[in-house]
Protein backbone atom coordinates (compact mmCIF):
# COMPACT_ATOMS: atom_id res chain seq x y z
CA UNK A 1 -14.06 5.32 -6.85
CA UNK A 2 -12.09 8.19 -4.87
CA UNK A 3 -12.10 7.55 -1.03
CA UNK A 4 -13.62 10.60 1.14
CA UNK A 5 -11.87 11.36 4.46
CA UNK A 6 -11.02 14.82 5.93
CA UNK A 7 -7.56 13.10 6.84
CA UNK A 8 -7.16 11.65 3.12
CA UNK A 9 -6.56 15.28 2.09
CA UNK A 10 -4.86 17.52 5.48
CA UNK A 11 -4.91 20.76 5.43
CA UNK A 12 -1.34 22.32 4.99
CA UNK A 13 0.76 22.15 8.20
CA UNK A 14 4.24 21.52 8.46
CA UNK A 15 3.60 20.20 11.67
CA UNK A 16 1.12 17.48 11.08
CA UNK A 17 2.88 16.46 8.24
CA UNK A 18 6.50 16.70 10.05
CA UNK A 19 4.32 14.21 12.53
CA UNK A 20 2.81 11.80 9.96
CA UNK A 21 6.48 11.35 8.80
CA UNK A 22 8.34 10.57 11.94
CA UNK A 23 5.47 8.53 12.91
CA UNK A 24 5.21 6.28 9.71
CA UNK A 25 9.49 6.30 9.89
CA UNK A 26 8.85 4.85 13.50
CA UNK A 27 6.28 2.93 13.09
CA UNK A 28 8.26 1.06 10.15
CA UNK A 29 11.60 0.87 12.04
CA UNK A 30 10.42 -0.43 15.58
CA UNK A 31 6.38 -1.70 15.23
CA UNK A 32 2.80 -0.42 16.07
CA UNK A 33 3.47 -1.11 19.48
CA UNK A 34 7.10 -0.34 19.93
CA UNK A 35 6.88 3.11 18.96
CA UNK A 36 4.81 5.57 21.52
CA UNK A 37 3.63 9.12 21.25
CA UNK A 38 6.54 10.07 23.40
CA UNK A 39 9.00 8.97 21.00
CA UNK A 40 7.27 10.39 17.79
CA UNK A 41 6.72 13.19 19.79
CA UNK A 42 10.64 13.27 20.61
CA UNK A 43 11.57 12.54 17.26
CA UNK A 44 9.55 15.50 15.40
CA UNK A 45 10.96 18.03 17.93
CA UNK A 46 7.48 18.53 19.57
CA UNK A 47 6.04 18.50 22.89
CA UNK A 48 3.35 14.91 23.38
CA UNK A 49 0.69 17.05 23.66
CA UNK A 50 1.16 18.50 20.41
CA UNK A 51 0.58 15.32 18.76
CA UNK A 52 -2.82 14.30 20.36
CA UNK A 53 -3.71 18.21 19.42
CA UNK A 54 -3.46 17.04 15.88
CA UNK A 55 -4.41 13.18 16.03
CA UNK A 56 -6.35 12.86 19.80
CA UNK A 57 -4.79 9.01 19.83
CA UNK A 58 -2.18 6.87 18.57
CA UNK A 59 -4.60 4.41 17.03
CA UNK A 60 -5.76 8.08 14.86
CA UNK A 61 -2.00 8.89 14.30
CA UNK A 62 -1.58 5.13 12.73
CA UNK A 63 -4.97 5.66 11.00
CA UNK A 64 -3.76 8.78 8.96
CA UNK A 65 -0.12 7.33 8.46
CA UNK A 66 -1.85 4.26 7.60
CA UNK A 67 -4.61 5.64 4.75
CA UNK A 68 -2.32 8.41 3.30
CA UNK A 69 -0.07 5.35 1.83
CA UNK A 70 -2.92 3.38 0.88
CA UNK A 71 -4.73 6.49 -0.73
CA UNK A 72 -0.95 7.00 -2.65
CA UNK A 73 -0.90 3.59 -3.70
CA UNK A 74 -4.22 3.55 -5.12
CA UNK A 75 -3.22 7.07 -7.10
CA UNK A 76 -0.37 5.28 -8.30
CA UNK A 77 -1.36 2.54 -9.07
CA UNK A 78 -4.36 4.16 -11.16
CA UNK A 79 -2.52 6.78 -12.62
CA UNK A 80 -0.20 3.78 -14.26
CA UNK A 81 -3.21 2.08 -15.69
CA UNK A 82 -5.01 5.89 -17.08
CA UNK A 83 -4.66 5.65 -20.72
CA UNK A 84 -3.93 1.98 -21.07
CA UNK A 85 -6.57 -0.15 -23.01
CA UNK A 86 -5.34 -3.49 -23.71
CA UNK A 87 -6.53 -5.77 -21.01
CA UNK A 88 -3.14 -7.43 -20.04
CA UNK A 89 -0.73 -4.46 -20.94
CA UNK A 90 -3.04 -2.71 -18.47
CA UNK A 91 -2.32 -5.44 -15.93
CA UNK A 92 1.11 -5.42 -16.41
CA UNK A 93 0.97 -1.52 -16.06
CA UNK A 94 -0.74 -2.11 -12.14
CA UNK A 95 1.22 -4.33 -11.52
CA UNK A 96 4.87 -2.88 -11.59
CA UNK A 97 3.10 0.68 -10.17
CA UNK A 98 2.16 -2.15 -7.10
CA UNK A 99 5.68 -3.35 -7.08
CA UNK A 100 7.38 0.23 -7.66
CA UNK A 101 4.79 1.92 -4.68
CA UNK A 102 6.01 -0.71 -1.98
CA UNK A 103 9.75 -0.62 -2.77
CA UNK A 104 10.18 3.32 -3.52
CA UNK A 105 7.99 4.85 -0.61
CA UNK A 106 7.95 4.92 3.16
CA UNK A 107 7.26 1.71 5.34
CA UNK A 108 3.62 2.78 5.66
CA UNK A 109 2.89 2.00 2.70
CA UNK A 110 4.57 -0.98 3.07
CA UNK A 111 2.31 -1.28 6.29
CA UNK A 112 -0.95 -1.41 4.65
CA UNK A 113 -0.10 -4.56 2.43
CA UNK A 114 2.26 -6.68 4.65
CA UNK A 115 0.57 -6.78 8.09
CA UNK A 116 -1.76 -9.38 8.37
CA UNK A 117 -5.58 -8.48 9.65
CA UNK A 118 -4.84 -10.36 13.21
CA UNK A 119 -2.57 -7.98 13.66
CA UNK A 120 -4.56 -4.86 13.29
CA UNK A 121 -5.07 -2.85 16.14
CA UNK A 122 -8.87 -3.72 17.00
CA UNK A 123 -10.25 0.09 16.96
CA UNK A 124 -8.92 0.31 12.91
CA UNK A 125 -9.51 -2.75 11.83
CA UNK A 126 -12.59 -2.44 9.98
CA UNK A 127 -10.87 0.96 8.39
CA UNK A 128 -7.46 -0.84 7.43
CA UNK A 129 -9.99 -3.68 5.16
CA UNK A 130 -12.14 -1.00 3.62
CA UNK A 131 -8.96 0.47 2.59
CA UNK A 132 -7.56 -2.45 1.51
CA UNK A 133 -10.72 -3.80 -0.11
CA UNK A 134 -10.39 -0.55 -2.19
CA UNK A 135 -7.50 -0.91 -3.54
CA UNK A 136 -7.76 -4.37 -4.45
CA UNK A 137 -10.73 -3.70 -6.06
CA UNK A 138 -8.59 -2.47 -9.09
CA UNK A 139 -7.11 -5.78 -9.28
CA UNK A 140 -10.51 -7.48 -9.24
CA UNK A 141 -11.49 -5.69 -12.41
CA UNK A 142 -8.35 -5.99 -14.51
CA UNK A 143 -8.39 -9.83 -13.51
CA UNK A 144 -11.82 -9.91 -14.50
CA UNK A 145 -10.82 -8.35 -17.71
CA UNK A 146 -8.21 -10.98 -18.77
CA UNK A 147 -9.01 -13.66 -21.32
CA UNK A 148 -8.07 -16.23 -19.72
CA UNK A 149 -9.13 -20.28 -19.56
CA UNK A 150 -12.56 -21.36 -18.03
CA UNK A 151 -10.97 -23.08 -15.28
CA UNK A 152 -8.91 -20.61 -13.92
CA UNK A 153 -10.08 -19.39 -10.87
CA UNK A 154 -9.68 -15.80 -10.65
CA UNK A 155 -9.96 -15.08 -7.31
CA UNK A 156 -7.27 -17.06 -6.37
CA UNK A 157 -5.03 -15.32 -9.48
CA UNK A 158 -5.29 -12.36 -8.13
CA UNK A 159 -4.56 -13.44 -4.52
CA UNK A 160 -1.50 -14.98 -5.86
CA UNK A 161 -0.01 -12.48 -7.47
CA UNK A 162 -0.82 -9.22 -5.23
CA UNK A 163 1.00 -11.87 -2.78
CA UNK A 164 3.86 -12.76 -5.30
CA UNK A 165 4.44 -8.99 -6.12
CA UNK A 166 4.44 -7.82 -2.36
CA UNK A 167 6.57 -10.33 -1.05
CA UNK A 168 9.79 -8.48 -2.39
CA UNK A 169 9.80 -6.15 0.77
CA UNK A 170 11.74 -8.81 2.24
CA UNK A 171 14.06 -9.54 -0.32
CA UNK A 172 14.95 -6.78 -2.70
CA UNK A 173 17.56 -4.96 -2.77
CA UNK A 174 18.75 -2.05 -5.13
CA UNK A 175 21.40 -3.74 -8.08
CA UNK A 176 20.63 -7.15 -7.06
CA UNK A 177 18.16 -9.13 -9.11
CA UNK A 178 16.64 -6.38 -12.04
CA UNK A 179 14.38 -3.28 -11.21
CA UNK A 180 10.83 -3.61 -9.10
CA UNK A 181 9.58 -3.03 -12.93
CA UNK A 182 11.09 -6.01 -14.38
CA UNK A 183 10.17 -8.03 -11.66
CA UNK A 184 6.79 -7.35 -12.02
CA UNK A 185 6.98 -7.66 -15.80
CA UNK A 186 8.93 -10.81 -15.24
CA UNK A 187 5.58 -12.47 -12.86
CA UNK A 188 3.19 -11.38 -15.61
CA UNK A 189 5.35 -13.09 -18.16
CA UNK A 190 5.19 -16.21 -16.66
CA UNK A 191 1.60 -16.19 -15.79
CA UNK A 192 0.79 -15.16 -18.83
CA UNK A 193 2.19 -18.02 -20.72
CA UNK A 194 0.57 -20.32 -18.58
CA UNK A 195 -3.04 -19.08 -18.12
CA UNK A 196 -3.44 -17.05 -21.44
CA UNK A 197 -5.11 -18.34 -24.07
């Protein structure tokens, strides 16, 4: 299923996209509420004006920072599992693209998986879960395609690992502890032996 939004897909525009950049950078580095339009504004070189020409509010500028990572995630994360048949070496496969989106990309995309719903602003929330509830939707079905024993509970599986494999943000660092790859590979490994048949 391919999300349809005229922001998923902007029309070319160095300034919108010089915009969505500074704003995601900003929004990463200080918070939602730290960073205002004046700053973004200050920090792409642009008058404020300019940005609610292309967005009309903050709460649309964090919209379209928000669902172009999720929408690049997804991508990614499908484009890893494409020719893949084998039920957990397709698993695997999502799994490190999950791990591999959140540490190589922008803190965005880091955004869309690490702040918790409470914490959405109120006029995106419902947005921010449908987008979510997308992407996760992947992960239902290659769960749901594991053989794995009756009693596991697959709902909470997949909880646990989306959870397990996003919780590097705060810890990883670059030469320290194997690749976002092997990590990922490392997780699967372990569940594996202990809820495979």
């Amino acid at each position: 299923m391919r999300m349809k939004d005229s922001q998923a897909q902007p029309q070319p525009d160095s300034g919108r996209e010089r915009l969505l950049r500074v704003a995601e950078k900003l929004f990463g580095e200080r918070g939602i509420q730290a960073a205002s339009i004046r700053d973004i504004a200050a920090a792409a070189g642009i008058r404020s004006a300019t940005v609610y020409h292309y967005f009309g509010s903050k709460d649309e500028l964090l919209w379209c920072v928000w669902e172009r990572s999720g929408l690049q995630q997804r991508a990614r994360v499908e484009a890893a599992i494409e020719d893949i048949e084998a039920p957990w070496e397709r698993f695997l496969a999502a799994c490190q693209a999950h791990v591999e989106g959140l540490l190589d990309w922008g803190p965005a995309n880091q955004l869309v998986f690490i702040v918790p719903p409470w914490q959405y602003p109120a006029a995106l929330k419902d947005r921010i879960v449908q987008l979510r509830d997308r992407y996760e939707s992947i992960f239902v079905q290659l769960v749901d395609d594991l053989p794995l024993r009756e009693n596991v509970d697959r709902h909470h599986l997949r909880l646990a690992v989306l959870g397990a494999l996003s919780w590097p943000i705060y810890w990883y660092s670059k030469g320290r502890g194997g690749t976002p790859s092997s990590f990922a590979n490392e997780v699967v490994d372990m569940l594996r032996v202990g809820v495979g048949e």
